[in-house]
Protein backbone atom coordinates (compact mmCIF):
# COMPACT_ATOMS: atom_id res chain seq x y z
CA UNK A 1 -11.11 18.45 -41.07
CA UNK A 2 -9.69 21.81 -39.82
CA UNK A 3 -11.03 21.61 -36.11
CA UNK A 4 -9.58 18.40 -35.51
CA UNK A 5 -6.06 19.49 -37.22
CA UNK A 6 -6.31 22.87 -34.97
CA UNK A 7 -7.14 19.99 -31.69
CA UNK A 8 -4.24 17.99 -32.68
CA UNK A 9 -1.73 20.84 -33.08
CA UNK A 10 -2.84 22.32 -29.15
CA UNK A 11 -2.46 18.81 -28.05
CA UNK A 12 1.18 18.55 -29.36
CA UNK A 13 -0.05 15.97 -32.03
CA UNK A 14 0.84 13.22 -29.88
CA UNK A 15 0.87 9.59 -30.84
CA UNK A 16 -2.09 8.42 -28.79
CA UNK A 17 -4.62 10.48 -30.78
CA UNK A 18 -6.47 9.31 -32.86
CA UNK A 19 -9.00 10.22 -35.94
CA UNK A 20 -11.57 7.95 -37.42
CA UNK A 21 -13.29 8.64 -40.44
CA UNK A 22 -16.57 6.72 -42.14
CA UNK A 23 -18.71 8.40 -45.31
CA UNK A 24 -22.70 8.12 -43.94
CA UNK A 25 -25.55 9.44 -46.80
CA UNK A 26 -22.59 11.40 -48.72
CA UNK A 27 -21.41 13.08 -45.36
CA UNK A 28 -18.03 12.37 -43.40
CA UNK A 29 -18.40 11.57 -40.01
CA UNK A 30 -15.26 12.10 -37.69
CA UNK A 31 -14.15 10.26 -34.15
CA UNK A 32 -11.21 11.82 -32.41
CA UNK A 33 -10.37 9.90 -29.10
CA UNK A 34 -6.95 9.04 -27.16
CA UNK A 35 -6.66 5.58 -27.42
CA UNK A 36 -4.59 5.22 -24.64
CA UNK A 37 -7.63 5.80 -21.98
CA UNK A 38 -11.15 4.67 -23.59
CA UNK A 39 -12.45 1.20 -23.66
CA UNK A 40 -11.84 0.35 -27.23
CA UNK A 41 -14.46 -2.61 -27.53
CA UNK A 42 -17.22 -0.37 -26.25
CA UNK A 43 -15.95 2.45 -28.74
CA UNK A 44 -16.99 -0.78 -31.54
CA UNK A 45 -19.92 -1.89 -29.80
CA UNK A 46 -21.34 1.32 -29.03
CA UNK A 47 -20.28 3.74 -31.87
CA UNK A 48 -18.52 2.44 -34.53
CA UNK A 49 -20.69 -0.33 -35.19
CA UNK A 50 -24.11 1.73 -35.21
CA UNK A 51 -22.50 4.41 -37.49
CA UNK A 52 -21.42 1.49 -39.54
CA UNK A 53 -25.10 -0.17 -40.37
CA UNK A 54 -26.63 3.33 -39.99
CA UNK A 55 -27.91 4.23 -43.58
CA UNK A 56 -30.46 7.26 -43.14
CA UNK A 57 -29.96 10.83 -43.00
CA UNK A 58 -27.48 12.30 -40.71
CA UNK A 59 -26.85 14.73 -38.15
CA UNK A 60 -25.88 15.14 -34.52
CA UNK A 61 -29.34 14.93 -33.09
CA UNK A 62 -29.82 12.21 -34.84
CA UNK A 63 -26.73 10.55 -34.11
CA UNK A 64 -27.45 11.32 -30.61
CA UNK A 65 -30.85 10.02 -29.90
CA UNK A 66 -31.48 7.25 -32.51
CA UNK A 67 -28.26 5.99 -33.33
CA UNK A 68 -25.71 5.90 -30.75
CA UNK A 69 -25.85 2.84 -28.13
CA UNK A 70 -23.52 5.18 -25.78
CA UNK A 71 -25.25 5.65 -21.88
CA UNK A 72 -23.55 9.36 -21.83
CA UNK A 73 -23.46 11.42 -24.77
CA UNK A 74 -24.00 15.35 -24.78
CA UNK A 75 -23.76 17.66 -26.99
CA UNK A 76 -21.20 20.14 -26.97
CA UNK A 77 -19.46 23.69 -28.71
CA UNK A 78 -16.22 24.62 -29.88
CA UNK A 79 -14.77 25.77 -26.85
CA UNK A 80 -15.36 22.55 -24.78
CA UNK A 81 -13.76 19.95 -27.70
CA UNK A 82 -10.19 19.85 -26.16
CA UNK A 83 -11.25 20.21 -22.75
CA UNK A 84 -13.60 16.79 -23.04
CA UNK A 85 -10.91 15.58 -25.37
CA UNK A 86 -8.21 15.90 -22.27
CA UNK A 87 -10.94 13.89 -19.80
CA UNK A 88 -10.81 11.15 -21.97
CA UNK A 89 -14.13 11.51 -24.18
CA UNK A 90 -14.48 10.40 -27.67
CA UNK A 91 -15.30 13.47 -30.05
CA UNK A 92 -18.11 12.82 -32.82
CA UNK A 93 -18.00 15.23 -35.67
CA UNK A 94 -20.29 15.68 -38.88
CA UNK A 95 -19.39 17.55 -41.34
CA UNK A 96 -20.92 20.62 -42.07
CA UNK A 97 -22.41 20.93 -38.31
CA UNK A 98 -20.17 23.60 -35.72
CA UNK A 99 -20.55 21.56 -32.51
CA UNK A 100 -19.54 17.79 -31.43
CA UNK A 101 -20.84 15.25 -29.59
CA UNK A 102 -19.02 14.32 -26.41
CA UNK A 103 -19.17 10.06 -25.75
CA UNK A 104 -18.08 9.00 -22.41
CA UNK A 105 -15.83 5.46 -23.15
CA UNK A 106 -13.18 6.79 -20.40
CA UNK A 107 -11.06 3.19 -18.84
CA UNK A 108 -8.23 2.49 -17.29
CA UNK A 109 -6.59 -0.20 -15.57
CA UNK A 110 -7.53 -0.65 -12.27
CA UNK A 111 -7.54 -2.83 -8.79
CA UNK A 112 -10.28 -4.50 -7.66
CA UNK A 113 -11.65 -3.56 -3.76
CA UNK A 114 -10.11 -5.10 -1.61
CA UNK A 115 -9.19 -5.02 2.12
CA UNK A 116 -6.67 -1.77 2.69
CA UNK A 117 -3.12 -2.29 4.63
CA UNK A 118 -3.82 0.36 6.72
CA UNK A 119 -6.85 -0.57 7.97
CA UNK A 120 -7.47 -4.06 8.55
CA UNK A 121 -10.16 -5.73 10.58
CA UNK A 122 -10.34 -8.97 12.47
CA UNK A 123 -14.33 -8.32 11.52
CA UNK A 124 -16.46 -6.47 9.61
CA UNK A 125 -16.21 -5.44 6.11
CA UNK A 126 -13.20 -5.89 4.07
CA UNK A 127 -14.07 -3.21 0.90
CA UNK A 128 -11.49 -0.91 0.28
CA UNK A 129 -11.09 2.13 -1.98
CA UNK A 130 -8.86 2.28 -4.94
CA UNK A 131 -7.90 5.02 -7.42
CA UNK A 132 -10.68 4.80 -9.34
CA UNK A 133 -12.80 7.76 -8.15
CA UNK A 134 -15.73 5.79 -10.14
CA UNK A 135 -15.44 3.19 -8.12
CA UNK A 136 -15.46 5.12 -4.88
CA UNK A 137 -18.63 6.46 -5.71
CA UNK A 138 -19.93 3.41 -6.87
CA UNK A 139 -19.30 2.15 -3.10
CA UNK A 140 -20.46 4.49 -1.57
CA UNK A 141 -23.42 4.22 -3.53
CA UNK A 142 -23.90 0.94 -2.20
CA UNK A 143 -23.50 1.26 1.35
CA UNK A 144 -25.69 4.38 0.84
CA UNK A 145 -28.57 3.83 -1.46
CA UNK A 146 -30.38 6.87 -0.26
CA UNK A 147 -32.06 9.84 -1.91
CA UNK A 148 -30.37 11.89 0.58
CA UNK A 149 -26.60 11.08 -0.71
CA UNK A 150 -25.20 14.56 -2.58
CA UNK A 151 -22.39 13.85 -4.35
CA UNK A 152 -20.71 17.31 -5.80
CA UNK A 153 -17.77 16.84 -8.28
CA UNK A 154 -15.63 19.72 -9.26
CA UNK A 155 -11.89 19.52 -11.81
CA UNK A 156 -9.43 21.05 -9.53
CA UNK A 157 -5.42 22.05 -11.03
CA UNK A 158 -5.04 23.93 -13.80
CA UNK A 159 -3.07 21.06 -15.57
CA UNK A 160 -4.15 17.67 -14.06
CA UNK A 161 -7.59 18.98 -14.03
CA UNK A 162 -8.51 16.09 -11.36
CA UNK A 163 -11.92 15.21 -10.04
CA UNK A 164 -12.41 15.99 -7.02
CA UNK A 165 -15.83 14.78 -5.03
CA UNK A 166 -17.83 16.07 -2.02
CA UNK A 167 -19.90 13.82 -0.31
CA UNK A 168 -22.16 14.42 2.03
CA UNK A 169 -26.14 13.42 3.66
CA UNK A 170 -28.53 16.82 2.74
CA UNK A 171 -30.96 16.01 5.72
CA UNK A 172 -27.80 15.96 7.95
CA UNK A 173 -24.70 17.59 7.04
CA UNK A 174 -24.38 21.49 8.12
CA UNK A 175 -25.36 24.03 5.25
CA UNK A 176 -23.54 26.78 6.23
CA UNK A 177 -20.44 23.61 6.62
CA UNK A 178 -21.23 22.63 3.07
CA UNK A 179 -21.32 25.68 1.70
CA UNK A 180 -17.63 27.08 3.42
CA UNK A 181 -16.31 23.74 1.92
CA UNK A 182 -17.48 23.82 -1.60
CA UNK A 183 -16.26 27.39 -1.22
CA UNK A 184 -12.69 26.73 -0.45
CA UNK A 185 -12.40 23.74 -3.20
CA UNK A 186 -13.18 26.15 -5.61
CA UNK A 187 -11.14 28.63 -4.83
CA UNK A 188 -7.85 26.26 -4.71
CA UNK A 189 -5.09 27.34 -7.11
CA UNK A 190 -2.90 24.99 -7.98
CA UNK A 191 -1.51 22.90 -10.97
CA UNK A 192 -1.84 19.45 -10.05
CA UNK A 193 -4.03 17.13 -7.65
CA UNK A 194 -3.04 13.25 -7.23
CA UNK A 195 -3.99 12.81 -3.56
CA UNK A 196 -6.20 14.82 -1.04
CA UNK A 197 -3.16 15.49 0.49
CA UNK A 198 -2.57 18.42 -2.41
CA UNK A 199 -5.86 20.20 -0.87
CA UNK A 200 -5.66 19.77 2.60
CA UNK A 201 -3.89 22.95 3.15
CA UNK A 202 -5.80 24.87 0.86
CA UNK A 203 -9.03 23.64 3.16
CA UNK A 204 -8.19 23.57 6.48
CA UNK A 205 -8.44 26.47 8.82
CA UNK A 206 -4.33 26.48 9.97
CA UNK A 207 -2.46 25.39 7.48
CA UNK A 208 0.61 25.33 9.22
CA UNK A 209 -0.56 23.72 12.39
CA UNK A 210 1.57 20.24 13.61
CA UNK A 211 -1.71 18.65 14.48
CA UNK A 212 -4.19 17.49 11.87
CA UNK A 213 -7.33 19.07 11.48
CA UNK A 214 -8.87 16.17 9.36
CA UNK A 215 -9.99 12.60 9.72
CA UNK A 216 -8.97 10.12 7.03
CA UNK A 217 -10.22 6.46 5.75
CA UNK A 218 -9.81 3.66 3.07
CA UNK A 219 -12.84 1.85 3.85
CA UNK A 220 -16.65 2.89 2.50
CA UNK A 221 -18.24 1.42 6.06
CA UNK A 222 -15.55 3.92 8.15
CA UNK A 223 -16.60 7.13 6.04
CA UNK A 224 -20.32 6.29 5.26
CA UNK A 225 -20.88 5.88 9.51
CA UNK A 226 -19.29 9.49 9.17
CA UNK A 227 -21.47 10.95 7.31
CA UNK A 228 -24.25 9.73 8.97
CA UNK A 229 -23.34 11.86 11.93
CA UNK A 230 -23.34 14.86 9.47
CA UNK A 231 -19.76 14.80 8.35
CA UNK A 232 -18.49 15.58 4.72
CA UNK A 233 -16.19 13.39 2.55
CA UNK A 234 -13.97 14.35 -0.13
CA UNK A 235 -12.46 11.75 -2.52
CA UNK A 236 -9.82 12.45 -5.50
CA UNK A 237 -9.41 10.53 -8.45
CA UNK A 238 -6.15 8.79 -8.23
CA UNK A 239 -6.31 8.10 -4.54
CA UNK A 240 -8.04 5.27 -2.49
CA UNK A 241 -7.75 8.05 0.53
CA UNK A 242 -11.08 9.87 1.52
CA UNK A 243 -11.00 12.71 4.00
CA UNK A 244 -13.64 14.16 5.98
CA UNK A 245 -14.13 17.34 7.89
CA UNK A 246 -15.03 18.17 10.75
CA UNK A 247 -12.56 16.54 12.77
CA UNK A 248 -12.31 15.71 16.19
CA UNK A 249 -8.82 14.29 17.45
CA UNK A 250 -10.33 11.62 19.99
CA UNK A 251 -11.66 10.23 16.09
CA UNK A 252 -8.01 8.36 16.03
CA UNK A 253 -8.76 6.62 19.26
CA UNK A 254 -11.59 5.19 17.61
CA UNK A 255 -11.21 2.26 15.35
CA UNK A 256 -13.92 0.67 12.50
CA UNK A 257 -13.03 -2.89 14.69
CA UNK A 258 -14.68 -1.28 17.52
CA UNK A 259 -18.14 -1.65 16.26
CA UNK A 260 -17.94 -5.12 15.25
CA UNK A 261 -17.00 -6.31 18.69
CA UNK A 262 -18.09 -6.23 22.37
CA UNK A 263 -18.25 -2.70 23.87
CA UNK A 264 -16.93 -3.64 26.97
CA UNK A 265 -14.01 -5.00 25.28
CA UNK A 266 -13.95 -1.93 22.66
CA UNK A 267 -13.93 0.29 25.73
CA UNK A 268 -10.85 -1.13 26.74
CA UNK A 269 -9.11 -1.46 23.43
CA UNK A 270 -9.85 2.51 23.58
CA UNK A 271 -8.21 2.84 27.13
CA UNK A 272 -5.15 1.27 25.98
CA UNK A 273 -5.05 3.60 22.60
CA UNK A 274 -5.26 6.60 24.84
CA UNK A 275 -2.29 5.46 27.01
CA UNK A 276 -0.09 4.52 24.08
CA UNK A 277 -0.51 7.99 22.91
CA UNK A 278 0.43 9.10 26.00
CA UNK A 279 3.49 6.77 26.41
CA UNK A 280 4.62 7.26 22.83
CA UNK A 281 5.67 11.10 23.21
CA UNK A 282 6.44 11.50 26.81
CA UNK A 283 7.85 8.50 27.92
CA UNK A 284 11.62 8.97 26.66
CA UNK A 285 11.51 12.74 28.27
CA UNK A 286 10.26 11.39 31.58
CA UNK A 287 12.96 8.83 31.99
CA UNK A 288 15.72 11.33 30.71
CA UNK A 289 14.21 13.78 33.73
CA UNK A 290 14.12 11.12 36.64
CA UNK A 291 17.27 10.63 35.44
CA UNK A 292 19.27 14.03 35.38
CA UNK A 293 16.77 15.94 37.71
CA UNK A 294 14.32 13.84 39.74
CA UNK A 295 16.48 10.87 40.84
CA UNK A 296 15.33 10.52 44.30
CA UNK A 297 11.56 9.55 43.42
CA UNK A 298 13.25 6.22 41.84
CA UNK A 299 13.30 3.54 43.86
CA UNK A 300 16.85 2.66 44.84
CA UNK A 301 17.20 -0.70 43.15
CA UNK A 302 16.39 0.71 39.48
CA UNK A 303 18.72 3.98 40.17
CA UNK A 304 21.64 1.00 40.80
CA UNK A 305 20.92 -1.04 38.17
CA UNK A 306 20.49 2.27 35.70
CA UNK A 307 24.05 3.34 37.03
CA UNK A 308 25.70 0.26 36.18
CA UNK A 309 24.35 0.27 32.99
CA UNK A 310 25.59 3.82 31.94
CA UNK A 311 28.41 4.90 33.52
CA UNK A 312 30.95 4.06 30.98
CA UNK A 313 29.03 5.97 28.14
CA UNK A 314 31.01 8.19 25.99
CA UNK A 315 27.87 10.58 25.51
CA UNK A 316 25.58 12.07 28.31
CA UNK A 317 21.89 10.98 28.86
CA UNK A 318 20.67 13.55 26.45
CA UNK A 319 22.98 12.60 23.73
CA UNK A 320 22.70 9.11 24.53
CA UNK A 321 18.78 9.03 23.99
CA UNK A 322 18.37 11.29 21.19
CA UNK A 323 21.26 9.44 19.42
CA UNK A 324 19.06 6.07 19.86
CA UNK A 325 16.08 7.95 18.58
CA UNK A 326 17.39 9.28 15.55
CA UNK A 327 18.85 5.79 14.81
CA UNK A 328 15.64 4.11 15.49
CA UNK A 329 14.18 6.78 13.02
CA UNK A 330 16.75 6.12 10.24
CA UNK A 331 15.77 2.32 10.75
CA UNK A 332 12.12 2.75 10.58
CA UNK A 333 12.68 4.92 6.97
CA UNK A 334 14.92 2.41 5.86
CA UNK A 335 13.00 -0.71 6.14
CA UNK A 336 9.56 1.42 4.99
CA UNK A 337 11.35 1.78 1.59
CA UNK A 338 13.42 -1.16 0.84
CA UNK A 339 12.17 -3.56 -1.13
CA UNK A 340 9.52 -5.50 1.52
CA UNK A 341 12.07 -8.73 1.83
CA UNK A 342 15.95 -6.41 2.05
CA UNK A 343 13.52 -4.09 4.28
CA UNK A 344 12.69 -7.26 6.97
CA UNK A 345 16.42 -7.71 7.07
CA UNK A 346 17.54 -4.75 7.85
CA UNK A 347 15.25 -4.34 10.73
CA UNK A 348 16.63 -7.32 12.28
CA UNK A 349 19.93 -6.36 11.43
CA UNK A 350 19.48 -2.86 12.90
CA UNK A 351 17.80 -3.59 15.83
CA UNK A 352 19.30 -6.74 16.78
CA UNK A 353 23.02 -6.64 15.31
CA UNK A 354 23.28 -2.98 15.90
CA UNK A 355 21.45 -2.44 18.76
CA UNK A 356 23.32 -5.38 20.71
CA UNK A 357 26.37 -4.46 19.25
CA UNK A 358 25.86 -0.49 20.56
CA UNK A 359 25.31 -2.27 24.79
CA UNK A 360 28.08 -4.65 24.21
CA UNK A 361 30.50 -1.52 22.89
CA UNK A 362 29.35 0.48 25.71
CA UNK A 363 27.64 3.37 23.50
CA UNK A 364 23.88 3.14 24.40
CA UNK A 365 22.64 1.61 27.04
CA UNK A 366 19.68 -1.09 27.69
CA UNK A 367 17.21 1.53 29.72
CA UNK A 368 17.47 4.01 26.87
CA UNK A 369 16.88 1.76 24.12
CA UNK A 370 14.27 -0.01 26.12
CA UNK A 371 12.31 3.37 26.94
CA UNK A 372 13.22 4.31 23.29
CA UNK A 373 11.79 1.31 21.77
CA UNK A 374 8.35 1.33 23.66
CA UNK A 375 7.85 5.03 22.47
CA UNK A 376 8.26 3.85 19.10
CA UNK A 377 6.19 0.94 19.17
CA UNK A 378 3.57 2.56 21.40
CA UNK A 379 2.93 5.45 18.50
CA UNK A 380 0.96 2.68 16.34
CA UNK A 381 -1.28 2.36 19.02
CA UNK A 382 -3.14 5.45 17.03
CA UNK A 383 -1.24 5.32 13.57
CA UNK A 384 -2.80 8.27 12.04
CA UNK A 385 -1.13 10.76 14.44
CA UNK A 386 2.12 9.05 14.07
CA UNK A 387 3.76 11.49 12.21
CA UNK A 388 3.09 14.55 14.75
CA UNK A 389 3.82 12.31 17.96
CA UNK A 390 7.31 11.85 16.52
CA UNK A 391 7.95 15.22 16.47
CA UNK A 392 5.90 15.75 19.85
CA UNK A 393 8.46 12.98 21.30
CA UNK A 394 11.59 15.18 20.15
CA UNK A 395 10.36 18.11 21.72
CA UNK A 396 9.21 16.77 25.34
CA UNK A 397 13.21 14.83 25.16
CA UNK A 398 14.32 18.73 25.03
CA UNK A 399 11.86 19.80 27.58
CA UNK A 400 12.85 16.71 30.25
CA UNK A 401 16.13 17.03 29.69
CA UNK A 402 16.42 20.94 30.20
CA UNK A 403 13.71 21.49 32.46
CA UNK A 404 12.96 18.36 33.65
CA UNK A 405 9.43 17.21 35.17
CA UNK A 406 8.22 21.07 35.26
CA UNK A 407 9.26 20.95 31.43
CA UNK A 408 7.03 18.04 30.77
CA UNK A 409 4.10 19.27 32.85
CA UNK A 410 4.51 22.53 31.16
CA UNK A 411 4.58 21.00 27.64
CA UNK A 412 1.65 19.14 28.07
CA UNK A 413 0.05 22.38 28.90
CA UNK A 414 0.90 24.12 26.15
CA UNK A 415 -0.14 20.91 23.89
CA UNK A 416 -3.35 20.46 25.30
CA UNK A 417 -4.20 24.16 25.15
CA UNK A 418 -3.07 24.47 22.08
CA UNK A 419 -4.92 21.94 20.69
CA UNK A 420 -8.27 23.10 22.50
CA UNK A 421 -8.21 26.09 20.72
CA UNK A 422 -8.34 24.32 17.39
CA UNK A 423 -12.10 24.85 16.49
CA UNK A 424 -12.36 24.21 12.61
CA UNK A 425 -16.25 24.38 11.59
CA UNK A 426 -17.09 25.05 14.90
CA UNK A 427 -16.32 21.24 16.08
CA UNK A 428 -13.82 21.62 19.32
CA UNK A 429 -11.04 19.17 18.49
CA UNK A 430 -11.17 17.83 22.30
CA UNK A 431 -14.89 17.30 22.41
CA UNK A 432 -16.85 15.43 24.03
CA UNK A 433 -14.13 16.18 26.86
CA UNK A 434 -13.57 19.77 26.50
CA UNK A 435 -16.40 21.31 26.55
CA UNK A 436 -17.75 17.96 27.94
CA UNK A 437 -20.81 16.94 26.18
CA UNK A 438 -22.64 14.48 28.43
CA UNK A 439 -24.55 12.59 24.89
CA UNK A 440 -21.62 12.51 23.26
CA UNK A 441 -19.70 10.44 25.67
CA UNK A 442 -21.16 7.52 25.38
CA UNK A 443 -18.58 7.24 22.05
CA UNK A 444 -15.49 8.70 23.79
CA UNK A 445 -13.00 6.38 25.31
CA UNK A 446 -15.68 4.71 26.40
CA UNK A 447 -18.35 2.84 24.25
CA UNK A 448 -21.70 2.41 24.99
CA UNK A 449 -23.71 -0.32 23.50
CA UNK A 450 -25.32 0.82 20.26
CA UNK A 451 -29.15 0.60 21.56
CA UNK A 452 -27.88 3.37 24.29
CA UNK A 453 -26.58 5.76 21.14
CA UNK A 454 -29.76 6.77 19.86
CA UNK A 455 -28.43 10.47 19.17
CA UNK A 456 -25.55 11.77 16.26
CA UNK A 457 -22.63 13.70 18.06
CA UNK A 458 -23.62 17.25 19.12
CA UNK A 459 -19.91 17.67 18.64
CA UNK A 460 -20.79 18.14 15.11
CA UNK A 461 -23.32 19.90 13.91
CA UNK A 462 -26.33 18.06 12.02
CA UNK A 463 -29.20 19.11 10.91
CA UNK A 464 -31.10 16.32 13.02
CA UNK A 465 -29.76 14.82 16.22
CA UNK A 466 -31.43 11.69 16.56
CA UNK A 467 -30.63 8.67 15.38
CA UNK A 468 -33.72 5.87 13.97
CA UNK A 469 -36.07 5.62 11.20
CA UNK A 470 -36.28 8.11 8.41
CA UNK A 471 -39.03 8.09 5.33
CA UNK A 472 -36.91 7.35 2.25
């Protein structure tokens, strides 16, 4: 058959498709599919089989609603055959007809749910996402079986032509929100999606901002308590990741494990979050500062013991800590991409061997890599912001050890400014501090018992602010 030569040819007649041919009531009858990504025993069960024991007259329609066991088929014209050919449907031709039937029998090899490393729980659910962008819909169908659930797919890259899903509750999340979203997922120009990571520039408001203007999750319970305070989720097919916009930055103080335990205790948990961001990017700057510049407020016995500790270095202070950073940071990459067992050996070879080695040679001292160390351990306090405390770390070292305290101070005026200007979809990234939003406070650092949160965050906006019992 001509058509499917002239498919074949655009497709580079590659190996993995395939043509089937069968002779019903003097007619031939053609499958094209890529064998390599459709369930082949459904393709028997569902098509092959039927065409096989079929014996009456023939034609598409017919085909379609009589013989056919398929759940999806739909009709379709010329100019859609390689385009539902390349997202893994099977083709159904009959001769002498101009269109095709399109047969979804799409499958590939996939993990099960299960719990995600990055976000485990000591309770609470333990579903995870995987790459399957079926099977994130499928779970969020379940913990969502509402008529209120939109989900809005669109193919985004002009060669990977990836699905790309929006998520969100129509009785909740923001219209005019919805509508600036969809807008800018359509409008992305690029060639190829395998993560939301590809689109989040082409979303967000400042591309090129250090901080991140989104929230992220692996688990369905984490993004469907989101959109129940009027957020929107996008998933892409390939990733277990789901983002969702807007996005507040005290959202990485909060953790799912929160809500499955005491609030007092949660409240706490929160507390110490807060001041392990805090510790992970100013800490080393501070000590380099008191150290060069501010001396005298340290109490006598810690300025002797520091001095007897570093007065034989070859490199000063500032050299001395950013050398233990960067080392630390060459570490850390190391181990994260060895092989998991060579990677837990060289972190105790690099921190103990090299580290011990480096005091006992007289090249770093204890206090730096001390002060060092609990900056680096305190940034997975809040793991998703790791990546811009790291650099925030780097740049208060500069500012304590140039300007000292008043550098520091300084910085963390600029930073927090900076960051309360950020205002994407007209959600203030500091809220519910600033502007201070009395309701929405009661799920800041500190939690309030879930009886006492009877209204969604008026951070965001939703299209109904209290919380309780809807008709379905």
């Amino acid at each position: 058959m001509k058509i499917i030569e002239d498919i074949k040819k655009q497709l580079n007649n590659n190996p993995d498709i395939l043509e089937r041919q069968f002779l019903i009531d003097n007619k031939n009858v053609y499958l094209l599919f890529i064998k390599s990504t459709i369930d082949k025993t459904l393709l028997v069960h569902s098509v092959i089989s039927p065409l096989l024991d079929y014996k009456g007259e023939i034609s598409l329609n017919i085909l379609s609603s009589s013989v056919l066991r398929a759940v999806e088929v739909e009709k379709i014209t010329k100019e859609q055959f390689t385009k539902c050919l390349l997202r893994n449907k099977v083709l159904l031709f009959v001769e002498g007809e101009s269109g095709a039937l399109s047969i979804d029998m799409e499958f590939f090899p996939t993990r099960q749910p299960a719990e995600p490393p990055t976000s485990p729980t000591i309770q609470g659910p333990r579903e995870g996402f995987t790459e399957s962008i079926k099977t994130t819909i499928a779970l969020m169908r379940k913990q969502l079986p509402s008529k209120h659930l939109v989900i809005k797919s669109f193919f985004v890259g002009e060669m990977s032509h990836t699905q790309v899903s929006m998520f969100y509750m129509d009785n909740l999340a923001d219209k005019k929100t919805v509508k600036q979203l969809e807008k800018r997922i359509k409008n992305i120009n690029t060639d190829i999606v395998l993560d939301p990571h590809y689109i989040v520039e082409f979303i967000v408001g400042r591309p090129n901002s250090l901080f991140e203007q989104y929230g992220s999750a692996e688990k369905p319970d984490i993004v469907t308590a989101k959109l129940m305070e009027g957020r929107i989720a996008i998933a892409v097919d390939g990733s277990p990741i789901v983002i969702t916009f807007p996005f507040m930055m005290f959202e990485d103080i909060q953790n799912s494990n929160d809500y499955y335990t005491n609030s007092h205790y949660a409240t706490f948990i929160r507390f110490i979050r807060a001041f392990g961001l805090i510790m992970a990017t100013v800490i080393p700057g501070v000590y380099l500062s008191l150290r060069l510049y501010h001396y005298k407020v340290v109490p006598l016995k810690y300025i002797l013991t520091i001095s007897a500790t570093t007065q034989n270095l070859p490199f000063t202070p500032f050299l001395e800590m950013l050398f233990i950073l960067v080392l630390f940071q060459i570490l850390y990459e190391v181990s994260l991409r060895l092989p998991r067992y060579l990677g837990i050996a060289t972190s105790i070879v690099g921190a103990l061997v090299l580290g011990d080695t480096g005091v006992q040679a007289g090249l770093i001292s204890p206090p730096g890599i001390i002060v060092i160390a609990l900056s680096l351990i305190a940034v997975y306090t809040v793991p998703n912001q790791a990546p811009q405390l790291n650099i925030i770390r780097l740049v208060f070292l500069f500012l304590g050890g140039t300007l000292g305290l008043f550098g520091i101070v300084g910085g963390m005026i600029y930073f927090i400014n900076y960051i309360n200007s950020m205002n994407e979809f007209n959600t203030p990234n500091l809220a519910p501090y600033a502007p201070r939003i009395t309701d929405d406070l009661k799920d800041g650092l500190h939690k309030a018992p879930m009886p006492k949160m009877t209204k969604r965050p008026k951070s965001v906006k939703s299209i109904d602010e209290t919380r309780g019992i809807h008709n379905e």
